[in-house]
N, C-alpha and C. Protein backbone atom coordinates (compact mmCIF):
# COMPACT_ATOMS: atom_id res chain seq x y z
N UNK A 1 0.84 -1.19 0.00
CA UNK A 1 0.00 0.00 0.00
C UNK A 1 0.88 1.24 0.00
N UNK A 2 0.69 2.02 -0.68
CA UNK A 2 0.92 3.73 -0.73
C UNK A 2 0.93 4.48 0.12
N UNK A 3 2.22 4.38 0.93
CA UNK A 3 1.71 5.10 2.20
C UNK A 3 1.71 6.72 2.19
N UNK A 4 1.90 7.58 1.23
CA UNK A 4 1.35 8.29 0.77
C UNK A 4 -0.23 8.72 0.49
N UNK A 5 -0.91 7.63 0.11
CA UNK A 5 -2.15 6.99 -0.52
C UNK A 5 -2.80 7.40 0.83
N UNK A 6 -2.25 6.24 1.84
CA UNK A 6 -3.18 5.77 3.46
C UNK A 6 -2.98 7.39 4.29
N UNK A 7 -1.92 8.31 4.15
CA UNK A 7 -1.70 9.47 4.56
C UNK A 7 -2.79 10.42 3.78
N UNK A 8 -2.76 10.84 2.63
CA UNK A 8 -3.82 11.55 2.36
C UNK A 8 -5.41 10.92 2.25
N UNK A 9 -5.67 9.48 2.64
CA UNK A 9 -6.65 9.27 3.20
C UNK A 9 -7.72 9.60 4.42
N UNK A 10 -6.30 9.30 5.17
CA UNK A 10 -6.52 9.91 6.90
C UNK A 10 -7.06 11.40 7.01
N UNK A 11 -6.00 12.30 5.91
CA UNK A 11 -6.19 13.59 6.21
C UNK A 11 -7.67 13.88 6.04
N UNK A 12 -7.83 13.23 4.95
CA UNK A 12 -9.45 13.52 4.72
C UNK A 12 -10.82 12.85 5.20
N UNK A 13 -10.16 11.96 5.74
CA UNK A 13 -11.40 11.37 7.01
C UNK A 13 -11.38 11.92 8.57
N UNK A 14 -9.81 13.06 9.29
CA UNK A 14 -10.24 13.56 9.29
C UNK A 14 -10.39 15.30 9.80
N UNK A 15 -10.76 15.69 7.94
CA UNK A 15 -11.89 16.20 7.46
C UNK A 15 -13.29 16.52 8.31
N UNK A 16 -13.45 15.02 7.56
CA UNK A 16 -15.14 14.79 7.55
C UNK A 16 -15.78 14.56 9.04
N UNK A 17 -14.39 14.43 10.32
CA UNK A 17 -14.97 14.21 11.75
C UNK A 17 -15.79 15.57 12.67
N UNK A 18 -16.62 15.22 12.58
CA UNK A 18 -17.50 16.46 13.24
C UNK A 18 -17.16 16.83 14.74
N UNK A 19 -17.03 17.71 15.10
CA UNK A 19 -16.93 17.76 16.77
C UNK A 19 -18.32 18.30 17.15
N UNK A 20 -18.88 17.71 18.57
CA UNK A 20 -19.88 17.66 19.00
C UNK A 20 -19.89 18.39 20.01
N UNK A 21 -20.54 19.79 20.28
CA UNK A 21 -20.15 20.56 21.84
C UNK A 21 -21.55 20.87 22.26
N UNK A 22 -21.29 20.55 23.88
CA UNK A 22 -22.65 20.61 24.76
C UNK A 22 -22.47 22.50 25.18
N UNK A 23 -23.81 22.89 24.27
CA UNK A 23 -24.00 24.05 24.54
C UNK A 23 -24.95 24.21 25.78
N UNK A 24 -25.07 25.47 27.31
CA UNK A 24 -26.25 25.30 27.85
C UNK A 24 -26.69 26.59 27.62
N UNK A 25 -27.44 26.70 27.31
CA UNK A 25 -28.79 27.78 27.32
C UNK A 25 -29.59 28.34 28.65
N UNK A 26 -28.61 29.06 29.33
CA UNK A 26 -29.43 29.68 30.83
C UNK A 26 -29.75 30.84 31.00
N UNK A 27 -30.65 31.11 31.72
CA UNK A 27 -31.28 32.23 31.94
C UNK A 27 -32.36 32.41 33.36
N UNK A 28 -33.12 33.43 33.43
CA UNK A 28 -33.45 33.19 34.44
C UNK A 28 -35.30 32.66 34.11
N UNK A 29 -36.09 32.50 34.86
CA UNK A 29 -37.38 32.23 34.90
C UNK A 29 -38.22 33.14 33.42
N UNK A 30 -38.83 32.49 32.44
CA UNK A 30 -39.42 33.19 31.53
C UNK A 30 -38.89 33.84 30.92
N UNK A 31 -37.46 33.62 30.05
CA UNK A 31 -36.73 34.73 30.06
C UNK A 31 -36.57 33.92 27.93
N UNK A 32 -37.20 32.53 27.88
CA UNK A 32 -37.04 32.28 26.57
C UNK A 32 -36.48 31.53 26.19
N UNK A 33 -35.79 30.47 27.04
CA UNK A 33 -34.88 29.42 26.49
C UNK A 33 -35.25 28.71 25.80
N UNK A 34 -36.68 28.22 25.99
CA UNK A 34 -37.72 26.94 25.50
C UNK A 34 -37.62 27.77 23.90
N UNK A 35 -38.04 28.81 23.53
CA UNK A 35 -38.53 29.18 22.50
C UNK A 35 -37.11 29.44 21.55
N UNK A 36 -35.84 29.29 22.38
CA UNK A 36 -34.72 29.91 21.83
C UNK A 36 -33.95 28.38 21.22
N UNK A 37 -34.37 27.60 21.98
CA UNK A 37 -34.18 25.97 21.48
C UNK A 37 -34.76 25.62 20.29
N UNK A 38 -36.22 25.90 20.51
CA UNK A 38 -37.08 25.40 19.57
C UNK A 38 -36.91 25.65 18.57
N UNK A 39 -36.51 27.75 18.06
CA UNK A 39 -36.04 28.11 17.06
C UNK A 39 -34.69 27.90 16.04
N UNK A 40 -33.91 27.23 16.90
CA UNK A 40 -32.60 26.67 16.31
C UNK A 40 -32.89 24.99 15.91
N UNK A 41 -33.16 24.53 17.13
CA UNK A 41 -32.92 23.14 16.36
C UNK A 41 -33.62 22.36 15.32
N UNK A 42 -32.49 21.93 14.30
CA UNK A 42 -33.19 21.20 13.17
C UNK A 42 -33.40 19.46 13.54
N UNK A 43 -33.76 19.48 14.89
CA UNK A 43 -34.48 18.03 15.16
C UNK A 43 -35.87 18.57 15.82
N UNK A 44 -36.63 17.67 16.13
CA UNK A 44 -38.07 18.48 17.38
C UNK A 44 -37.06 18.51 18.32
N UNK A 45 -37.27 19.89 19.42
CA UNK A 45 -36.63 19.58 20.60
C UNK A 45 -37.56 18.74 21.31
N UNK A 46 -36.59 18.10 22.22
CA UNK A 46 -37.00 17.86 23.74
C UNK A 46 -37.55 18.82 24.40
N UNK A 47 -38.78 18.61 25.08
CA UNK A 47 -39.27 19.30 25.94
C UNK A 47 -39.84 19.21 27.45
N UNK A 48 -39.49 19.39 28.12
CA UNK A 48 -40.12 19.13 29.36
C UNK A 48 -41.12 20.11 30.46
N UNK A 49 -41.88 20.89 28.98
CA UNK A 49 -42.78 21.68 30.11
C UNK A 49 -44.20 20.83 30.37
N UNK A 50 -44.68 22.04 31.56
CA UNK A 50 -45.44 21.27 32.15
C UNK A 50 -46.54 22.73 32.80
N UNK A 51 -47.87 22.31 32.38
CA UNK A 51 -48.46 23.40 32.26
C UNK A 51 -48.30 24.41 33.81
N UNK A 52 -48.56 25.56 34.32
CA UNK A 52 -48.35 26.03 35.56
C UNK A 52 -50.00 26.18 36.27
N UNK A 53 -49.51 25.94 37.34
CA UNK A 53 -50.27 25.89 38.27
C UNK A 53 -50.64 27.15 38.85
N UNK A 54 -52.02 26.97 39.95
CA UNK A 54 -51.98 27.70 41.08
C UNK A 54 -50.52 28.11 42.12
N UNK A 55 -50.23 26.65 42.69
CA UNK A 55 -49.10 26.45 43.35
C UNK A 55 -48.36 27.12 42.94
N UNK A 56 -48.09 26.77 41.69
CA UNK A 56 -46.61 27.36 41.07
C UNK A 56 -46.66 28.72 41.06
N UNK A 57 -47.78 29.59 40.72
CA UNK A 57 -47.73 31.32 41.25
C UNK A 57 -47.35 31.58 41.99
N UNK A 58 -47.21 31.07 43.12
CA UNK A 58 -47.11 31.32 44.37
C UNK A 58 -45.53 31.00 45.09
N UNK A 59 -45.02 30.59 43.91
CA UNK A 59 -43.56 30.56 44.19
C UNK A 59 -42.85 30.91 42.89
N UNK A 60 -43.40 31.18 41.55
CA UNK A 60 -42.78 31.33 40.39
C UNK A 60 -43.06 32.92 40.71
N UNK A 61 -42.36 33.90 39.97
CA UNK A 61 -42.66 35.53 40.16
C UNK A 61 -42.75 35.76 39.07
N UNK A 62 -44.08 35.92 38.60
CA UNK A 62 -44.69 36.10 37.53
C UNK A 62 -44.58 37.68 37.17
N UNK A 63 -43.95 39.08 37.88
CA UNK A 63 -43.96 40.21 37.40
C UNK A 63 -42.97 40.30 36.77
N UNK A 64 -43.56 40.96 35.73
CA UNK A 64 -43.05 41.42 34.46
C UNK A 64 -43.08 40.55 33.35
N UNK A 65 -43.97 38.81 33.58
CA UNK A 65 -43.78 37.94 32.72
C UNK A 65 -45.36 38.15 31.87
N UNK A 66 -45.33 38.47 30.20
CA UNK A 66 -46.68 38.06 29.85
C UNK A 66 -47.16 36.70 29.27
N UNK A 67 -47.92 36.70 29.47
CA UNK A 67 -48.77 35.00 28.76
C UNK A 67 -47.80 33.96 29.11
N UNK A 68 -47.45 33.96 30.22
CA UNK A 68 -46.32 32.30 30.50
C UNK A 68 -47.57 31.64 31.42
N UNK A 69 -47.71 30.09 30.53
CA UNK A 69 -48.89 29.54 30.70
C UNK A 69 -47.81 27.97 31.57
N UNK A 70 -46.79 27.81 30.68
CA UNK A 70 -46.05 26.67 30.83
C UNK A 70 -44.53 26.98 31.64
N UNK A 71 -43.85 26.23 32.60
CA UNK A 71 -42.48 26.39 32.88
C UNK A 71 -41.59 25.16 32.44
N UNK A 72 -40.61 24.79 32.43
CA UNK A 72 -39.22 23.44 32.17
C UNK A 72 -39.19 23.29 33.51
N UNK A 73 -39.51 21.87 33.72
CA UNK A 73 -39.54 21.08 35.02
C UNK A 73 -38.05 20.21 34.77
N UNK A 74 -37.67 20.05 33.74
CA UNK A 74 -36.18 19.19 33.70
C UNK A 74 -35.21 20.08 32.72
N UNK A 75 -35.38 19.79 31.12
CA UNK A 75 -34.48 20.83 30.38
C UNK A 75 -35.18 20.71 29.03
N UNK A 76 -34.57 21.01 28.23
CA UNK A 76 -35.08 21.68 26.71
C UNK A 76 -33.52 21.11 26.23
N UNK A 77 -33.90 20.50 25.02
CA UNK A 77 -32.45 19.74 24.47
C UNK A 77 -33.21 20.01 22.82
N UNK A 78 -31.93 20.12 22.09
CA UNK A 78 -31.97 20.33 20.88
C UNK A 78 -30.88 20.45 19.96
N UNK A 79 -30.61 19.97 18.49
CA UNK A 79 -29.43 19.94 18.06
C UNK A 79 -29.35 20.94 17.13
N UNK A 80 -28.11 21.42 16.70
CA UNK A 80 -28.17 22.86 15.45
C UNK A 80 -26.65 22.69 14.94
N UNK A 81 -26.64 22.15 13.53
CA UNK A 81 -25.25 22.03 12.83
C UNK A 81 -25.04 23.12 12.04
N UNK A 82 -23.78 23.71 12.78
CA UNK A 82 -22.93 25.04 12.53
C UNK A 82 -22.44 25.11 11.36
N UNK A 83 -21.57 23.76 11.38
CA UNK A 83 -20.54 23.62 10.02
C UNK A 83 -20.62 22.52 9.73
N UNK A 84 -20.26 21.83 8.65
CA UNK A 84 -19.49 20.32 8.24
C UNK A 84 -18.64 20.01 9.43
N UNK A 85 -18.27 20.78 10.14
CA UNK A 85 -17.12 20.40 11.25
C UNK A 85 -17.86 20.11 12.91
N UNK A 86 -18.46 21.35 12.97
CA UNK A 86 -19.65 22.06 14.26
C UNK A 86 -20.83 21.73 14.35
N UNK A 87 -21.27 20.72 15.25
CA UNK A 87 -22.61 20.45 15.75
C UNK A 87 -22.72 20.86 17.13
N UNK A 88 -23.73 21.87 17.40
CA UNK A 88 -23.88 22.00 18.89
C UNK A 88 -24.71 21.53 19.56
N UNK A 89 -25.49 21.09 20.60
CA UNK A 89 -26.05 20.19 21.21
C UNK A 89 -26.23 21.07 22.60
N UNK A 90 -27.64 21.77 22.68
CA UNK A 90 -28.18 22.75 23.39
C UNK A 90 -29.25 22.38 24.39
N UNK A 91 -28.48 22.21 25.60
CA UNK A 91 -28.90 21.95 26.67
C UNK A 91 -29.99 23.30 27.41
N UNK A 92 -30.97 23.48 27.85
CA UNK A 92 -31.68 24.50 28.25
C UNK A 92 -32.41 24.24 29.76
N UNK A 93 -31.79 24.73 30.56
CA UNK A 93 -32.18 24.29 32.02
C UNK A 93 -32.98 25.50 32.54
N UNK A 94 -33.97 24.80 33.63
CA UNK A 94 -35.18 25.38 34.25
C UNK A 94 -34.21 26.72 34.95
N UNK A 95 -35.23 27.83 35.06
CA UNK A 95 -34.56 29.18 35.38
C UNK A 95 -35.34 29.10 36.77
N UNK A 96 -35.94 28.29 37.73
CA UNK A 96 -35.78 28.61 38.93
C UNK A 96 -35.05 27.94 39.85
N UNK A 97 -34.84 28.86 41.27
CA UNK A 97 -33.97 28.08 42.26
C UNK A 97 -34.36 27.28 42.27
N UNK A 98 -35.47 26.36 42.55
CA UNK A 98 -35.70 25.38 43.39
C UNK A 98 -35.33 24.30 42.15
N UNK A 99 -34.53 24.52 41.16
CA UNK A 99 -34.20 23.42 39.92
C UNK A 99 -33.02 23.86 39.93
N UNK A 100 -31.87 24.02 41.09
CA UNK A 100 -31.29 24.39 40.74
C UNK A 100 -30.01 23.02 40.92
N UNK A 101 -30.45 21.92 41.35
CA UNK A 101 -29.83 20.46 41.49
C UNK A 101 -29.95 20.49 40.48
N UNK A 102 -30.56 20.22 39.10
CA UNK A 102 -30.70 19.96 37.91
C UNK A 102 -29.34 20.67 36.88
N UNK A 103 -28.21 21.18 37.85
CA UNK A 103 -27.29 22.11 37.56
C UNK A 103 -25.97 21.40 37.64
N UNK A 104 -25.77 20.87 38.72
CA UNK A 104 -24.82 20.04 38.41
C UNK A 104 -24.72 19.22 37.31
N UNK A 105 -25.50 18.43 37.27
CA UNK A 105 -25.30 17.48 35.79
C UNK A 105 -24.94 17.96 34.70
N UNK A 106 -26.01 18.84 34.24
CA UNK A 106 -26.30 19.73 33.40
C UNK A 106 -24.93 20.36 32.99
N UNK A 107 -24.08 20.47 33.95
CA UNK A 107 -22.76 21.40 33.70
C UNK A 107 -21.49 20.51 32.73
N UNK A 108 -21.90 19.68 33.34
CA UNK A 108 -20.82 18.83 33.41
C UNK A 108 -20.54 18.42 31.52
N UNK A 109 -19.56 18.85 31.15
CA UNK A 109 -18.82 18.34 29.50
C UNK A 109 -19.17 20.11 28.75
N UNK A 110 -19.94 20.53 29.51
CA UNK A 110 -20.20 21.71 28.61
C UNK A 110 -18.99 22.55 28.34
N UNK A 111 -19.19 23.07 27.04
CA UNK A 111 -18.51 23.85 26.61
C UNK A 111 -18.66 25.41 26.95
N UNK A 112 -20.36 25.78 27.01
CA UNK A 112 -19.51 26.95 27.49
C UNK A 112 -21.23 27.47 27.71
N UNK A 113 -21.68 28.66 27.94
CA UNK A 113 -23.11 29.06 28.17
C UNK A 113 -23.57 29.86 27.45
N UNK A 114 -24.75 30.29 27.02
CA UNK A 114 -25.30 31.59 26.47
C UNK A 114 -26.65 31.48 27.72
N UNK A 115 -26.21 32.85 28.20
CA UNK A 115 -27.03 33.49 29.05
C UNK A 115 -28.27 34.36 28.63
N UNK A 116 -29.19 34.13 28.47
CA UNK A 116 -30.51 34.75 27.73
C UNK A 116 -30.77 35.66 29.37
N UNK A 117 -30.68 37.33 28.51
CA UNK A 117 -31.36 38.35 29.37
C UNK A 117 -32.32 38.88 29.04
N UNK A 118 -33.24 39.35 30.19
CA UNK A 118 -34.54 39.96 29.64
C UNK A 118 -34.21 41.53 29.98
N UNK A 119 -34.48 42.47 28.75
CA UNK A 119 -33.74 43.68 29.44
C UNK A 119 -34.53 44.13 30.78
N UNK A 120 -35.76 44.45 30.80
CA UNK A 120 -36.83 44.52 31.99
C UNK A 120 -35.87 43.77 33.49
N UNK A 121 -35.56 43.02 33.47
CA UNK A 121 -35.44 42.35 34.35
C UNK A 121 -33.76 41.73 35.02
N UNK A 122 -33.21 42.34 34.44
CA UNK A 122 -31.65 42.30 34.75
C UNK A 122 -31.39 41.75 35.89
N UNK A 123 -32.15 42.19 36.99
CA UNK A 123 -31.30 42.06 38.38
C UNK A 123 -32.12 40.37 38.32
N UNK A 124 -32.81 39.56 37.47
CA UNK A 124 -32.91 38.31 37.80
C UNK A 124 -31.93 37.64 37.24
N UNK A 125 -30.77 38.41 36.56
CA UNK A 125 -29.95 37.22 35.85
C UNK A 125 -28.58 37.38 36.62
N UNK A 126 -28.80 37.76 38.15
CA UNK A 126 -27.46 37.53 38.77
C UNK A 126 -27.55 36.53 39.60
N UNK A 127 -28.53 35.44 39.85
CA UNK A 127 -28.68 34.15 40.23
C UNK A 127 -28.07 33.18 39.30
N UNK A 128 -28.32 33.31 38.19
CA UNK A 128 -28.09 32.53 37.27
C UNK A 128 -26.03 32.69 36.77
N UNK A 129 -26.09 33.95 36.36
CA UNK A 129 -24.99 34.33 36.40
C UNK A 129 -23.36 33.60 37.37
N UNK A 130 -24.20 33.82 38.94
CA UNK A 130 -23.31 33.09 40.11
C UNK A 130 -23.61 31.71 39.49
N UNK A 131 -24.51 30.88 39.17
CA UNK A 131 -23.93 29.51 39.17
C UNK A 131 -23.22 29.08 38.04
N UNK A 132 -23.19 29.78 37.03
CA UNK A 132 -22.76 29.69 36.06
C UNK A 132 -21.25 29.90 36.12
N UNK A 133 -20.61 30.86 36.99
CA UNK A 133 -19.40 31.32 37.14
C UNK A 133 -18.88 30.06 38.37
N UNK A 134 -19.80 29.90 39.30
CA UNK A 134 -19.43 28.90 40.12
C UNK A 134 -18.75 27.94 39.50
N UNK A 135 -19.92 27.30 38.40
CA UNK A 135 -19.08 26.06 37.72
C UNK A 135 -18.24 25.73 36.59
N UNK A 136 -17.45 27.37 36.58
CA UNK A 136 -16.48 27.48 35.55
C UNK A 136 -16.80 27.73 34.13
N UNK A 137 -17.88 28.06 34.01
CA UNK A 137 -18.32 27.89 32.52
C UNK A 137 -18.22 29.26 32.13
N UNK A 138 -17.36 29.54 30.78
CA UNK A 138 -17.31 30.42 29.90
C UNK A 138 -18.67 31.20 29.28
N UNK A 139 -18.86 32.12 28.86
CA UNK A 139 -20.53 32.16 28.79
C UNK A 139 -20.34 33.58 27.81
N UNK A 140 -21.86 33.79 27.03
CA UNK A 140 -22.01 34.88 26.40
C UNK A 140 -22.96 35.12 26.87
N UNK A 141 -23.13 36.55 27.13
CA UNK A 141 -24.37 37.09 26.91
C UNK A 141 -25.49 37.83 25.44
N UNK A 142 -26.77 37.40 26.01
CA UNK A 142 -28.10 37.20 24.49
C UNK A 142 -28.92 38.11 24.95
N UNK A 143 -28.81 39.36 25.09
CA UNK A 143 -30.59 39.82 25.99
C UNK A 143 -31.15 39.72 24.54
N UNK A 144 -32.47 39.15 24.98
CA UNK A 144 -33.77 38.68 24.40
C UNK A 144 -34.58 39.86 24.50
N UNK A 145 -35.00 40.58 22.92
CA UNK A 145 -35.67 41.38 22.98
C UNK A 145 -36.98 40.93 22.63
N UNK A 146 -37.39 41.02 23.97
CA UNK A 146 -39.13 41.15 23.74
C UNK A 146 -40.14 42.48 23.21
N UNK A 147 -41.30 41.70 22.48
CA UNK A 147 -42.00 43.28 21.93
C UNK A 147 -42.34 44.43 23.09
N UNK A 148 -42.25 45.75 22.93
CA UNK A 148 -42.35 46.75 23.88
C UNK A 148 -41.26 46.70 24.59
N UNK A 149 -40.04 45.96 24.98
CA UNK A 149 -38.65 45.86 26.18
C UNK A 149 -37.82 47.34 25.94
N UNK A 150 -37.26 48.24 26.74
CA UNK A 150 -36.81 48.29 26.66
C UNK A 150 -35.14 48.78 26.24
N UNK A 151 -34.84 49.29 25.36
CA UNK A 151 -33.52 48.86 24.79
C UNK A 151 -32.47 49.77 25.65
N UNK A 152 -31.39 48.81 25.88
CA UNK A 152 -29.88 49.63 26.55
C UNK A 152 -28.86 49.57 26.08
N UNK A 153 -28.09 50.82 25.98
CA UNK A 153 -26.37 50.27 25.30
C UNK A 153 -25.87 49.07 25.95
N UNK A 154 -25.26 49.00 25.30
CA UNK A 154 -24.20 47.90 25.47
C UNK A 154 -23.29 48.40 26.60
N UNK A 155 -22.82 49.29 26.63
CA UNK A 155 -22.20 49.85 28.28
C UNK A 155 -23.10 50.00 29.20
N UNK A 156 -24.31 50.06 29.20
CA UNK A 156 -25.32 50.18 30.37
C UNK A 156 -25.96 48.95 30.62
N UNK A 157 -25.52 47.89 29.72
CA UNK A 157 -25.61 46.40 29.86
C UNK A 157 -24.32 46.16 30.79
N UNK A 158 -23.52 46.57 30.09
CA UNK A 158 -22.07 45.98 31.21
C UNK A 158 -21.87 46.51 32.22
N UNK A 159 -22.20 47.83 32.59
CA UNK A 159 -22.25 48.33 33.89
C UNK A 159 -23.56 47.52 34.91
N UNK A 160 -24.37 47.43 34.30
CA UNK A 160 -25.90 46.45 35.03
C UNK A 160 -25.29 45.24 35.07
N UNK A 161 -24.88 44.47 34.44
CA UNK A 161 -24.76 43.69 34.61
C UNK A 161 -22.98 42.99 35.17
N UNK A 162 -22.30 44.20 35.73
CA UNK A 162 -21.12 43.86 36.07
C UNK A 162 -20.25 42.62 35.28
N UNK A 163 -20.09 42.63 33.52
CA UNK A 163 -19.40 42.21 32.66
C UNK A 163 -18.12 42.72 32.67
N UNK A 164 -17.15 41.19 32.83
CA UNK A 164 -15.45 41.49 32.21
C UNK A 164 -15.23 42.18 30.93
N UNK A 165 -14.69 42.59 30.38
CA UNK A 165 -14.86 43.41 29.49
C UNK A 165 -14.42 42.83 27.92
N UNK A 166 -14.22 41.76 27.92
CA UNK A 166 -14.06 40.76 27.10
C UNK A 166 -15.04 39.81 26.68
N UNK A 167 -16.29 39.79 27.63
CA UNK A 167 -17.22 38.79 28.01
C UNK A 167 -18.35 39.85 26.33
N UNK A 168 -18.51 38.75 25.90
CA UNK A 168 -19.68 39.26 24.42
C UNK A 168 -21.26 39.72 24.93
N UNK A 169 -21.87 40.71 24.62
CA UNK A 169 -23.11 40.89 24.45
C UNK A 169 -23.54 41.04 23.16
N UNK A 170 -24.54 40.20 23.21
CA UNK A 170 -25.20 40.50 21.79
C UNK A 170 -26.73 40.78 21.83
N UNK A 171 -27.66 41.22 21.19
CA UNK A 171 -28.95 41.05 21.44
C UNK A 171 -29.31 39.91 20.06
N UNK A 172 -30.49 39.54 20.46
CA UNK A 172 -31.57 38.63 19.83
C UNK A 172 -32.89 38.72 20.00
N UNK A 173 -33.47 38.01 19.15
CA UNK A 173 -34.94 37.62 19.55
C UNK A 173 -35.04 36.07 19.56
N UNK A 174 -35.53 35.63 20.51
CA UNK A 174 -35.21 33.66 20.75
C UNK A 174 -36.54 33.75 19.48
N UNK A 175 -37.64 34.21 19.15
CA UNK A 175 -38.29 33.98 17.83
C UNK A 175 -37.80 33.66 16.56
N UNK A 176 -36.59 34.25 16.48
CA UNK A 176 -35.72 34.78 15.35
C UNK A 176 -35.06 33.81 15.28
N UNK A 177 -34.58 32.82 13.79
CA UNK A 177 -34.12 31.99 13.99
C UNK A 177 -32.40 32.74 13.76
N UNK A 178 -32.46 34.00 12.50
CA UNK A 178 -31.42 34.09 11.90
C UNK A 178 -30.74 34.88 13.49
N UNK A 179 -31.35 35.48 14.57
CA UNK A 179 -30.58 36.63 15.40
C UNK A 179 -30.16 35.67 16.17
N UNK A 180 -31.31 34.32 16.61
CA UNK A 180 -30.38 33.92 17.34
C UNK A 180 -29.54 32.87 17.20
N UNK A 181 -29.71 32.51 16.18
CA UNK A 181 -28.03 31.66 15.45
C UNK A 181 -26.90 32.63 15.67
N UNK A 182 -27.15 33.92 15.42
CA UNK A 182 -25.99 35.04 15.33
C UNK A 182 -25.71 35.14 17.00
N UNK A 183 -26.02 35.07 17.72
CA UNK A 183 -25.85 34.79 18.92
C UNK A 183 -24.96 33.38 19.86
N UNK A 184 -25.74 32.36 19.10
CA UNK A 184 -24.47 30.95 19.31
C UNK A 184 -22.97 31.45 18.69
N UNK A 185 -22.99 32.01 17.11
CA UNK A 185 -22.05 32.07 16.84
C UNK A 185 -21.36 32.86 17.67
N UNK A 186 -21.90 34.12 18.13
CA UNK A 186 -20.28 34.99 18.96
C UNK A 186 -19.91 34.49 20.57
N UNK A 187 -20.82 33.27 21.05
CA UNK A 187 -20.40 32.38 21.57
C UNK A 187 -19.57 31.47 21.22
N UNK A 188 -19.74 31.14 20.41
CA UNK A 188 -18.58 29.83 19.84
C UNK A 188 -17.48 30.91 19.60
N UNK A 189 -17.46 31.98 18.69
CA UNK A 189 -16.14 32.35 18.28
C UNK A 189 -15.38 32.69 19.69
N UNK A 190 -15.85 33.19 20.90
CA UNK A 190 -15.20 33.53 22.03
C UNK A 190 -14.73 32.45 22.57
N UNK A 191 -15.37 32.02 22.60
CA UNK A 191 -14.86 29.91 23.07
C UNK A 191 -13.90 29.51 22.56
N UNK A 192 -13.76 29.88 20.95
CA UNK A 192 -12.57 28.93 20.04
C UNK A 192 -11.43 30.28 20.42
N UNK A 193 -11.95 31.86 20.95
CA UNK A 193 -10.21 32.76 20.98
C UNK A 193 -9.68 32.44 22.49
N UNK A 194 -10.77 31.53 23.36
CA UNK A 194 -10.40 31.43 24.80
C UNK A 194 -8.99 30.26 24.29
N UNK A 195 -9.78 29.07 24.02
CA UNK A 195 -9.40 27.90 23.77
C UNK A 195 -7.89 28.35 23.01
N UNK A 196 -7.80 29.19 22.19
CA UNK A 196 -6.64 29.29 21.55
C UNK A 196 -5.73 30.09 22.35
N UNK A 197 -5.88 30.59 23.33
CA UNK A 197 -5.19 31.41 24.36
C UNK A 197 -4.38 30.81 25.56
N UNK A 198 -5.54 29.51 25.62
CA UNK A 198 -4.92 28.50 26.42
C UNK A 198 -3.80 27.89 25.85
């Protein structure tokens, strides 16, 4: 055999090897993950809502949320291929404390986070924020523009939201399939200039 031949074989198989990265999708309570899954992935997502209750008013904080009929009792999973190379695999975990065991696991192989903000509601995404930093995870920020929200610079995002100054904001709409693809991406690209820094 040609070992020339078996060498430019290899190179090109691989080519064709895809890498697979566990994206998570966090945010805080109602803030859009479910809908930000749904809009990317080209499989059905996984879903695990579950309609809301009486009960659940009474511990979910429904101000400032409209028409949230349903919450994620486990997670929202869904797949979205980037490149011939890039498949991401988008994990979406429940935005209240009391799910917040559902966090450990959840963490674990991930590559890195996109943090969905609601501009209205900023000071709920510093719960989320701490566990996210707790468990080492690299992360972008997405505020999710809802109809009527809103809008803030981008320095009055990073001052609110006490951002390193390296750390990405982008806005989106989780409706939007094209804004919020544009959103994974300046996650991934920060991920691949971390990774190359290391």
């Amino acid at each position: 055999m040609d070992s020339r031949h078996g060498s430019a074989e290899g190179v090109h198989l691989a080519e064709k090897v895809q890498i697979a990265a566990k994206i998570l999708v966090v945010g805080h309570f109602a803030v859009g993950k479910t809908t930000f899954i749904g809009t990317l992935s080209e499989i059905p997502p996984l879903r695990t809502e579950e309609t809301m209750t009486q009960a659940g008013a009474e511990i979910d904080d429904l101000k400032g949320v409209r028409g949230k009929t349903t919450t994620t009792v486990a997670m929202d999973f869904g797949r979205l291929t980037l490149s011939d190379r890039l498949v991401l695999y988008l994990f979406g975990t429940p935005g209240q404390q009391r799910f917040v065991q559902v966090w450990e696991d959840m963490t674990r192989g991930a590559l890195g986070a996109l943090i969905l903000v609601d501009p209205e509601r900023l000071r709920d995404s510093f719960a989320v924020m701490d566990l996210v930093e707790k468990y080492g995870i690299s992360y972008a920020i997405a505020v999710n523009h809802f109809d009527g929200s809103p809008s803030h610079t981008e320095a009055e995002l990073r001052e609110a939201l006490d951002l390193l100054p390296d750390t990405p904001v982008v806005t989106c709409d989780a409706r939007d399939e094209k804004s919020s693809a544009q959103a994974l991406v300046a996650l991934v690209r920060y991920l691949q200039s971390h990774t190359r820094q290391e």
